[in-house]
Protein backbone atom coordinates (compact mmCIF):
# COMPACT_ATOMS: atom_id res chain seq x y z
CA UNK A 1 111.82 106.61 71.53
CA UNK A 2 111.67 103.21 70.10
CA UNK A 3 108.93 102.21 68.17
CA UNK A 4 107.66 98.75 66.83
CA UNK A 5 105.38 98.66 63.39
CA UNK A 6 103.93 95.86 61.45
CA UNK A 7 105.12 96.23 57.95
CA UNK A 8 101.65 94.52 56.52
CA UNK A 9 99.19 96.04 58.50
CA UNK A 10 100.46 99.42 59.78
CA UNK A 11 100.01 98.74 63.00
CA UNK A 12 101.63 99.90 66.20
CA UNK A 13 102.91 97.03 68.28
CA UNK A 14 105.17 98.62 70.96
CA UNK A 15 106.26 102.44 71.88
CA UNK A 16 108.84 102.40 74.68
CA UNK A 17 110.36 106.14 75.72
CA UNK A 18 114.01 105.93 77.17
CA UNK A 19 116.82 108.27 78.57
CA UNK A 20 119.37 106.85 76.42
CA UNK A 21 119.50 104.64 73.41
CA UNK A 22 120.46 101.09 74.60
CA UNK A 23 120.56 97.33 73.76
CA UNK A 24 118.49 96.67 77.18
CA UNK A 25 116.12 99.57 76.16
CA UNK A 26 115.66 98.17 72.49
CA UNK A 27 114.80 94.95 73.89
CA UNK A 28 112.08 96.46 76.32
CA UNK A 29 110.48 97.80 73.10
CA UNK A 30 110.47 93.60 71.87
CA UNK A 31 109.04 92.63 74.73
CA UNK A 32 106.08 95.25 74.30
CA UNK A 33 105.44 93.99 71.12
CA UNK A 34 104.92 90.67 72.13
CA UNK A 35 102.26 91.23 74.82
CA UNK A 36 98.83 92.69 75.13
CA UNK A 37 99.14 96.12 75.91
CA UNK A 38 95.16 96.82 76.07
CA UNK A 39 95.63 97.10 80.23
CA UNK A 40 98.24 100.22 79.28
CA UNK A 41 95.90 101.31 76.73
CA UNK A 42 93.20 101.49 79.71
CA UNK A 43 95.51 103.14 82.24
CA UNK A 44 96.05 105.85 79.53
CA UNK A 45 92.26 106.63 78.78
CA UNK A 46 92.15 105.07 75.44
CA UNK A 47 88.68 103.70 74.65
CA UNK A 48 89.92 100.91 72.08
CA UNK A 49 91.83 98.04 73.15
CA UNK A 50 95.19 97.62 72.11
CA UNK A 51 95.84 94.06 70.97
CA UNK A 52 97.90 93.78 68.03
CA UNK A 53 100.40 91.74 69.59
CA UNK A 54 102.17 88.74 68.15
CA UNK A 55 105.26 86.62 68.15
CA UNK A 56 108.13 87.78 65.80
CA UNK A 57 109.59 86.15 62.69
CA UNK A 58 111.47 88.91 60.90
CA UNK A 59 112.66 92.43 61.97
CA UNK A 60 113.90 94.83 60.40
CA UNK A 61 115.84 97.94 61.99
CA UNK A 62 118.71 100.61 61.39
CA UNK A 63 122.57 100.22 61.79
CA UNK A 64 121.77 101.84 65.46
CA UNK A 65 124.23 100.65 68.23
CA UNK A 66 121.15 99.29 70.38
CA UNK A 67 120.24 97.09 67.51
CA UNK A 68 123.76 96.13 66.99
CA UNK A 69 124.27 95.15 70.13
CA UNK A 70 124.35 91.14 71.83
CA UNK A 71 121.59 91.66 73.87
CA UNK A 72 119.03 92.62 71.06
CA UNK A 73 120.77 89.93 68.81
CA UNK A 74 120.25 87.33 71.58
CA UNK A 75 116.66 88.21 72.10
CA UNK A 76 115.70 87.93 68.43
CA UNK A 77 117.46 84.53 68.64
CA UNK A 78 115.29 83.87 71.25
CA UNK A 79 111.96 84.63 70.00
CA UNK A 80 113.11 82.82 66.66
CA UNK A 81 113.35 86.37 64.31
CA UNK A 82 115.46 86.74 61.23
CA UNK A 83 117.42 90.01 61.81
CA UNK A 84 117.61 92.17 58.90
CA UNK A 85 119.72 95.55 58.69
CA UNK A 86 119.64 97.72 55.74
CA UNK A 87 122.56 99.67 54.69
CA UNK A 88 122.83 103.38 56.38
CA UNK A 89 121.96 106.80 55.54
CA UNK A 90 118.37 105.26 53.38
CA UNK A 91 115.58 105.81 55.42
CA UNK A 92 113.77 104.91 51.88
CA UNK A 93 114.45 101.29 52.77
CA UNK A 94 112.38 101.64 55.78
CA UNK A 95 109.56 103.91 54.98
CA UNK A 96 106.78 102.18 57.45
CA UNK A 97 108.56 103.56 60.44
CA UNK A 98 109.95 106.39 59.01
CA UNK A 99 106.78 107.99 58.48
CA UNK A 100 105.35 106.79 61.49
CA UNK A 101 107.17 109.83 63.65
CA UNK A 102 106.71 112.11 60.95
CA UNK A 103 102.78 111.30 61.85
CA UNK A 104 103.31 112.01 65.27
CA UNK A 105 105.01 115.08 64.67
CA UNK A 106 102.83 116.82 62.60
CA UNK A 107 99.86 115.00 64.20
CA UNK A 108 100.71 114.94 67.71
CA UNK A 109 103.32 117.23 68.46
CA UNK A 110 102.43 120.28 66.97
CA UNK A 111 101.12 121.97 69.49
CA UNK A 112 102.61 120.10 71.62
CA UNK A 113 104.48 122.44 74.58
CA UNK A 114 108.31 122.37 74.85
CA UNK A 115 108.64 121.84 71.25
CA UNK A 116 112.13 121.28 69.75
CA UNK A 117 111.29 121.41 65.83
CA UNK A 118 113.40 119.40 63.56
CA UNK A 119 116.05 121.49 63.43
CA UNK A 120 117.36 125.25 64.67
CA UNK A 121 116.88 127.02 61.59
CA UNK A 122 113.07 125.72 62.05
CA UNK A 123 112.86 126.45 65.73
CA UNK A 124 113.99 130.03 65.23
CA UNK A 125 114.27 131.76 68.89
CA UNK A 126 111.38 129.65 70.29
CA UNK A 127 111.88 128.67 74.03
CA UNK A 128 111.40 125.08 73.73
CA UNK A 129 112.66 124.11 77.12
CA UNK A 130 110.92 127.55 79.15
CA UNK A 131 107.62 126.16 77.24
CA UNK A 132 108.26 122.67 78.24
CA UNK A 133 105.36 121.20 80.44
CA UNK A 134 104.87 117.44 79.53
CA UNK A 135 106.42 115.04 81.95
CA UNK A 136 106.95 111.23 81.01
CA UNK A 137 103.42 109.99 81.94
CA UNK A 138 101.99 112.64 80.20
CA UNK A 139 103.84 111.81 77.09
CA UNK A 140 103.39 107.99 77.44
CA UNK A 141 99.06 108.55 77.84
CA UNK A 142 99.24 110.92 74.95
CA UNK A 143 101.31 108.46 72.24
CA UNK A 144 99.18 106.07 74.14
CA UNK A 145 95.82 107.74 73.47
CA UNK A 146 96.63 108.90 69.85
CA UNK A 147 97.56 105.38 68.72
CA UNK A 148 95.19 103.58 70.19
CA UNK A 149 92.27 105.75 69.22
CA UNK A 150 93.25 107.67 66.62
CA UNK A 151 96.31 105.94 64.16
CA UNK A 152 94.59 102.38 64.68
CA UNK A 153 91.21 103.52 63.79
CA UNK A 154 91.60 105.78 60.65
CA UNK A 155 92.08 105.04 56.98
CA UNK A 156 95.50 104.61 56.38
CA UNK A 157 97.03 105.55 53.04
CA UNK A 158 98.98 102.64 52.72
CA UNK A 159 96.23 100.39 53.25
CA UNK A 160 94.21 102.18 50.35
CA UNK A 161 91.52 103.48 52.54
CA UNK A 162 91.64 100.32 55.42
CA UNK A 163 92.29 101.23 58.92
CA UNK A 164 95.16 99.56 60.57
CA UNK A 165 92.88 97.89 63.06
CA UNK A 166 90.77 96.35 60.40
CA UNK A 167 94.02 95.01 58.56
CA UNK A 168 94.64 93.49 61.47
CA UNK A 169 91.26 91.72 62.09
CA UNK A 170 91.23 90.71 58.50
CA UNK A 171 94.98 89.16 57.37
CA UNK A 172 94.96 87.34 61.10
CA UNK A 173 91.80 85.31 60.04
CA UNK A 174 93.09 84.42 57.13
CA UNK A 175 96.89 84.00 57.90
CA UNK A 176 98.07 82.06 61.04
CA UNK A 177 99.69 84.37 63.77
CA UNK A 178 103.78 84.03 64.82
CA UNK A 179 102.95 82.90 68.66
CA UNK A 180 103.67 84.86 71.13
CA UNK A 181 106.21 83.89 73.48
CA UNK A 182 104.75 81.58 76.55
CA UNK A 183 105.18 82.70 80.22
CA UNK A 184 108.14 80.90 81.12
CA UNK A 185 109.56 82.19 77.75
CA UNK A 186 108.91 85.52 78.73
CA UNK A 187 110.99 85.23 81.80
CA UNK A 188 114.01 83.53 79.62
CA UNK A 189 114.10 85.82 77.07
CA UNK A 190 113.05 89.40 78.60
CA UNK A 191 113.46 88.75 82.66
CA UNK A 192 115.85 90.53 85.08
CA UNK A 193 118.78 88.55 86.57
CA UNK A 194 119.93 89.22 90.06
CA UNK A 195 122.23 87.11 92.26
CA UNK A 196 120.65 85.24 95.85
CA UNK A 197 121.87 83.05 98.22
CA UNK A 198 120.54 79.76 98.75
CA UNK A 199 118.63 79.08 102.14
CA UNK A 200 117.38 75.88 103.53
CA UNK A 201 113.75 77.34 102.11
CA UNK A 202 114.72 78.32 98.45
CA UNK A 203 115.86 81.99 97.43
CA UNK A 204 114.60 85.22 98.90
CA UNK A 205 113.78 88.08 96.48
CA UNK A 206 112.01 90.77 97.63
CA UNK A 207 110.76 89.39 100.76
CA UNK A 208 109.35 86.53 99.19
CA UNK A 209 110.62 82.71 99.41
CA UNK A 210 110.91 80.79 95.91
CA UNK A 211 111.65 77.54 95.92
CA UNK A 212 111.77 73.80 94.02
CA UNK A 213 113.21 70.50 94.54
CA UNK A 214 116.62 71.32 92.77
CA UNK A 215 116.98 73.89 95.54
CA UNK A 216 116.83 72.14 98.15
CA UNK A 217 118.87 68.87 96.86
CA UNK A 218 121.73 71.88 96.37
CA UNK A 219 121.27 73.27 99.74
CA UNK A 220 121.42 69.62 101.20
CA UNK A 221 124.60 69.06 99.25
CA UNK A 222 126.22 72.36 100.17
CA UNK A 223 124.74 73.14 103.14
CA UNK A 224 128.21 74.58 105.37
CA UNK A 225 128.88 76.57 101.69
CA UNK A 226 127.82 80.35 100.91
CA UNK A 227 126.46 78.99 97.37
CA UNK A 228 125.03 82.04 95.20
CA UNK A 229 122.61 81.14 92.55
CA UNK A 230 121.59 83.28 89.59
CA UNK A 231 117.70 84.07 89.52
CA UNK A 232 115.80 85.55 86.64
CA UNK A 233 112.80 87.28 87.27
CA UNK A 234 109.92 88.47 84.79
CA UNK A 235 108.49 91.93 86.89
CA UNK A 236 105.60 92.22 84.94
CA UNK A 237 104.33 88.80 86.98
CA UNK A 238 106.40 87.63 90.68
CA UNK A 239 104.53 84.56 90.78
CA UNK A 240 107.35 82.29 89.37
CA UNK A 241 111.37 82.75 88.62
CA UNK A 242 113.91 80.78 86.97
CA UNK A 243 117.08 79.43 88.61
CA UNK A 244 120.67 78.40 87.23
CA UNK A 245 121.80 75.10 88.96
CA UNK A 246 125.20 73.66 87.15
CA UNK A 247 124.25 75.32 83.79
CA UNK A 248 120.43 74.30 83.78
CA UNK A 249 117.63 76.53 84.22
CA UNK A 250 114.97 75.64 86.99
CA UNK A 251 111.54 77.40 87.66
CA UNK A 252 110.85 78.12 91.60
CA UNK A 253 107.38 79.43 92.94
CA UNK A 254 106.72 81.99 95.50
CA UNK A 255 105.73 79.70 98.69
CA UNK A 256 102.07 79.17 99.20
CA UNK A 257 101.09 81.12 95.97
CA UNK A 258 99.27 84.16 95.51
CA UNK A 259 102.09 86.17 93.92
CA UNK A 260 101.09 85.16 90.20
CA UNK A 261 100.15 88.42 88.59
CA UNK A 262 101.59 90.95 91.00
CA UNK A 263 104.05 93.07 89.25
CA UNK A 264 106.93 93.80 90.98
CA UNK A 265 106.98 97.61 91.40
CA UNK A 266 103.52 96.98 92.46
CA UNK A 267 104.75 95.26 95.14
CA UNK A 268 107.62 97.10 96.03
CA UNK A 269 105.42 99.94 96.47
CA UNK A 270 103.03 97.96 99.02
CA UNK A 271 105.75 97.18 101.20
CA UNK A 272 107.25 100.27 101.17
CA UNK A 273 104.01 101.83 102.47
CA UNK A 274 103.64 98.86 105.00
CA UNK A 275 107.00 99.83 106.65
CA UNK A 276 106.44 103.32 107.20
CA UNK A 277 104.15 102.09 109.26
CA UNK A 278 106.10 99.30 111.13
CA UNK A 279 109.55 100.47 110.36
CA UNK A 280 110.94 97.90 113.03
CA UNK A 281 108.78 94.95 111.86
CA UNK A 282 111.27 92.30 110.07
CA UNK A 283 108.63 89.75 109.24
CA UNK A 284 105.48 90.18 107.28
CA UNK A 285 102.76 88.47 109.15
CA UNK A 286 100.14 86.33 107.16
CA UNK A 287 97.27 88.95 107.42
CA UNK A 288 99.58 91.63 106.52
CA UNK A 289 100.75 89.83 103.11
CA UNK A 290 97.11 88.90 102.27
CA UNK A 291 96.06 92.44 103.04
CA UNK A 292 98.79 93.48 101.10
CA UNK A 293 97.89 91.55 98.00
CA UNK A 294 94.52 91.78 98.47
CA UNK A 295 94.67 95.71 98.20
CA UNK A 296 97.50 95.44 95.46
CA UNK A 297 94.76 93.70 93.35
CA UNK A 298 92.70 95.95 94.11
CA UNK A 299 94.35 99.19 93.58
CA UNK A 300 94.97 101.68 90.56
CA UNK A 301 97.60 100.60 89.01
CA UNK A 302 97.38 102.49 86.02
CA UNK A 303 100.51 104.64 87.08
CA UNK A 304 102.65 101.53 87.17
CA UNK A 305 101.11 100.42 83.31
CA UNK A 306 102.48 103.38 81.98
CA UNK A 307 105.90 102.49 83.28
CA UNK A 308 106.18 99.95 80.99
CA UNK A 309 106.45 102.45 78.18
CA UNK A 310 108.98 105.02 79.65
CA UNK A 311 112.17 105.03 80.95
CA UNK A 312 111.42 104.30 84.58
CA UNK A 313 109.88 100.84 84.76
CA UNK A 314 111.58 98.60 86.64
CA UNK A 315 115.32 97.06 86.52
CA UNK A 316 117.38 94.47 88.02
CA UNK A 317 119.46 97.31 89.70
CA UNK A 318 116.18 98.73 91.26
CA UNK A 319 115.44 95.35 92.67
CA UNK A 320 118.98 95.15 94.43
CA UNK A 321 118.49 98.24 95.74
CA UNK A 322 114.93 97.56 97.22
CA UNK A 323 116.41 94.76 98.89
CA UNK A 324 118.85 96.67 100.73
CA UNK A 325 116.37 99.88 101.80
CA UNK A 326 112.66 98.47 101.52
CA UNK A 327 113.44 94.88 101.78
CA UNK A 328 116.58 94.77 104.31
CA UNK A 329 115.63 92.16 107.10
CA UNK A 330 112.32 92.08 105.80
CA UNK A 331 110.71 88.03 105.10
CA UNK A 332 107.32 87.24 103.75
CA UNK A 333 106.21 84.60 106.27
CA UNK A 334 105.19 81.71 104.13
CA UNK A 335 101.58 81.59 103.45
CA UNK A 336 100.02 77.51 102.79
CA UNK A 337 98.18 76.90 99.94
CA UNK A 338 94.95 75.72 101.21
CA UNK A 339 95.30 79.44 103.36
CA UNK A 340 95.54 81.17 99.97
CA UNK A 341 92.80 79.65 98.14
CA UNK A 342 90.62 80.04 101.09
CA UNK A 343 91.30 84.06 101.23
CA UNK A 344 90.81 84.01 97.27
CA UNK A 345 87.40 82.67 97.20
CA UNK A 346 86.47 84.52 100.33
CA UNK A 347 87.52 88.15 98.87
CA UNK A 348 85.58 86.75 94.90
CA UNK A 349 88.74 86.70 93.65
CA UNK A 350 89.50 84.67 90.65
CA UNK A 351 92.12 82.23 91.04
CA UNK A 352 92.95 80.66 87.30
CA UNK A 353 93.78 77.11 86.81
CA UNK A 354 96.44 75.71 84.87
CA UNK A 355 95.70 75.28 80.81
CA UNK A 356 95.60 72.02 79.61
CA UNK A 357 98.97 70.48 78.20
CA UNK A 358 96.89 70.43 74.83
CA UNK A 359 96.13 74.05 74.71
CA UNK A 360 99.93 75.18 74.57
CA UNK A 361 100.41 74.40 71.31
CA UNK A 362 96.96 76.24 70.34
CA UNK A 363 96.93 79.76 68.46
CA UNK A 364 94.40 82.25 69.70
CA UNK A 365 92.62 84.21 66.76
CA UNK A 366 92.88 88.22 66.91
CA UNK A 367 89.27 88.52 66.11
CA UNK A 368 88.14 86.33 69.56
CA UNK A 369 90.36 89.07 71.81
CA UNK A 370 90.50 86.07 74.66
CA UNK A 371 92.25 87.01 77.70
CA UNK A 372 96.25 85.73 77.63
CA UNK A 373 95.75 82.50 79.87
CA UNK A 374 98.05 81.46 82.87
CA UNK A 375 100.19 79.10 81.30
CA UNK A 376 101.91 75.99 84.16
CA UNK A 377 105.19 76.39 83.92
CA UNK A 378 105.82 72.93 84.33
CA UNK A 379 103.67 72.00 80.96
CA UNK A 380 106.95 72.95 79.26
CA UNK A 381 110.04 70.92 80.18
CA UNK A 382 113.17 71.96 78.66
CA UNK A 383 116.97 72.06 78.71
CA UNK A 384 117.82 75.16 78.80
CA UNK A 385 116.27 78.99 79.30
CA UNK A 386 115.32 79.93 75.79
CA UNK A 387 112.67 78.48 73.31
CA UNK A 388 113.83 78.96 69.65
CA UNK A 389 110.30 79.47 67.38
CA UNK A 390 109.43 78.32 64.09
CA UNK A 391 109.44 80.90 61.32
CA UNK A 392 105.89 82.65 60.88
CA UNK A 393 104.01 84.04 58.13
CA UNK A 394 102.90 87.63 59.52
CA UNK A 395 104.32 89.79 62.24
């Protein structure tokens, strides 16, 4: 289990549970702790929101191969973080964390079923795995529930007294915030990359058509040629992805809209339901994808929230493998805009407009708790796929 603490304020920013110890897994835990997690906070019961969220500007870790590895290194290069690694074998240097799972285990997990104990001259000839009865979710809403509600909300030792949350509150009034990273950043630094082939209407992921003028000026150019492109895709929102034409990053919507905000297990699930039903349908008419969406938004998604902190949410290898079951032969028929906004405002629901070029560069205060706007991708133009932030004062 990796876990993400801020050093000033005790807080927790990020818990992600995992089969295996990885680079890719280390960086899901970063990309937790850059987001507002109060929507997993809700899918796991938790009656406080769970904002502490922030960009980062130094991190500190073990000598662990996951945080050894390129792909963590890149990501902290990324988001702008000094990387700092103290020497092995002295958990003394890193005492926030440390005692953070000693909390949960004398907190959390002592009655917890399926117990392993810290070690087998503790556990004695206790059945930890005929006891064990927790499953993933269950885990994920409890460490959920207990930091949310619990941890966040009582005085803290280190704090003399303060609770985390009201550290929090207090040092981000009075200390600019590290900014979190922006949409589009989001995708360069913590999205999925898959291989398509381009069409004369863009790429097809998942059913759905992206596409942008570079797309089309390299299918005009190449147009008797098998050309692959590599696509990057954020799953948390399908709205937008990112394609590589000769070295440059380019950002491609879904055609017609209505995709920003779906999350891609979401709507991998939808469509997998939809075909049971028409398992010898290969195109998605335009009622059935506005149905589709429309119930999507609609729908408990808590389930799929909780993902984000175990070991199942989605990967680039489930996405290649939806294509070929779920998604084989399947299209999206392309819905227009005017045909989307009209459903939108039929059904009451919201459809968010771009933010000003001038609010980009604006820092939200903790203590507001606005929602995370829909930032226009094209408001940032840039050279390449990664944004390299200033260093911060807290987080």
């Amino acid at each position: 289990m990796y876990v993400a603490i801020c050093a000033t304020t005790k807080c927790i920013l990020a818990i992600h549970i995992c089969k295996n110890p990885s680079g890719a897994e280390a960086v899901k835990c970063l990309s937790l702790a850059t987001r507002d997690k109060t929507d997993i906070a809700i899918a796991a019961g938790a009656q406080d929101r769970w904002d502490n969220y922030c960009g980062l500007s130094f991190v500190s870790t073990d000598q662990g191969t996951a945080f050894l590895s390129y792909q963590f290194a890149e990501a902290l290069a990324a988001l702008g973080a000094t990387h700092d690694t103290p020497a092995g074998a002295t958990p003394w240097l890193r005492p926030f964390i440390e005692r953070v799972f000693g909390t949960f285990n004398t907190d959390l997990f002592q009655e917890a079923n399926g117990r392993v104990f810290s070690n087998p001259a503790e556990r004695g000839d206790f059945d930890s795995e005929g006891t064990a009865t927790l499953t993933d979710d269950m885990l994920a809403m409890m460490l959920a529930r207990f930091v949310v509600d619990v941890y966040h909300n009582r005085p803290h030792e280190g704090l003399n007294g303060e609770t985390p949350n009201n550290a929090w509150d207090r040092l981000s009034r009075r200390y600019p915030m590290c900014p979190p990273p922006l949409p589009k950043d989001r995708r360069a630094i913590f999205g999925l990359n898959v291989r398509r082939k381009v069409r004369g209407n863009g790429v097809l992921v998942c059913g759905i058509q992206y596409r942008c003028d570079q797309l089309d000026q390299l299918f005009l150019r190449r147009p008797d040629d098998e050309h692959n492109v590599k696509v990057r895709i954020n799953p948390e929102n399908i709205g937008t992805v990112d394609v590589l034409i000769d070295g440059m990053w380019f950002s491609a919507k879904a055609v017609g809209g209505g995709f920003d905000g779906i999350r891609m297990d979401l709507w991998i699930a939808k469509v997998r339901a939809i075909r049971q039903y028409n398992h010898d349908q290969s195109l998605l008419k335009r009622h059935v994808v506005l149905e589709a969406l429309a119930d999507i938004r609609a729908m408990n998604n808590e389930p799929f929230l909780l993902m984000d902190m175990t070991p199942f949410g989605c990967t680039a290898k489930q996405i290649n493998r939806a294509e070929k079951s779920v998604f084989l032969g399947l299209e999206a028929e392309a819905l227009s805009s005017e045909e989307m906004e009209k459903h939108f405002v039929a059904t009451s629901f919201k459809v968010n407009s771009a933010v000003p070029e001038a609010a980009i560069s604006e820092v939200c205060e903790v203590d507001q708790q606005p929602e995370c706007p829909i930032i226009d991708d094209e408001a940032i133009i840039e050279a390449s796929g990664l944004v390299f932030h200033g260093t911060g004062h807290n987080g």
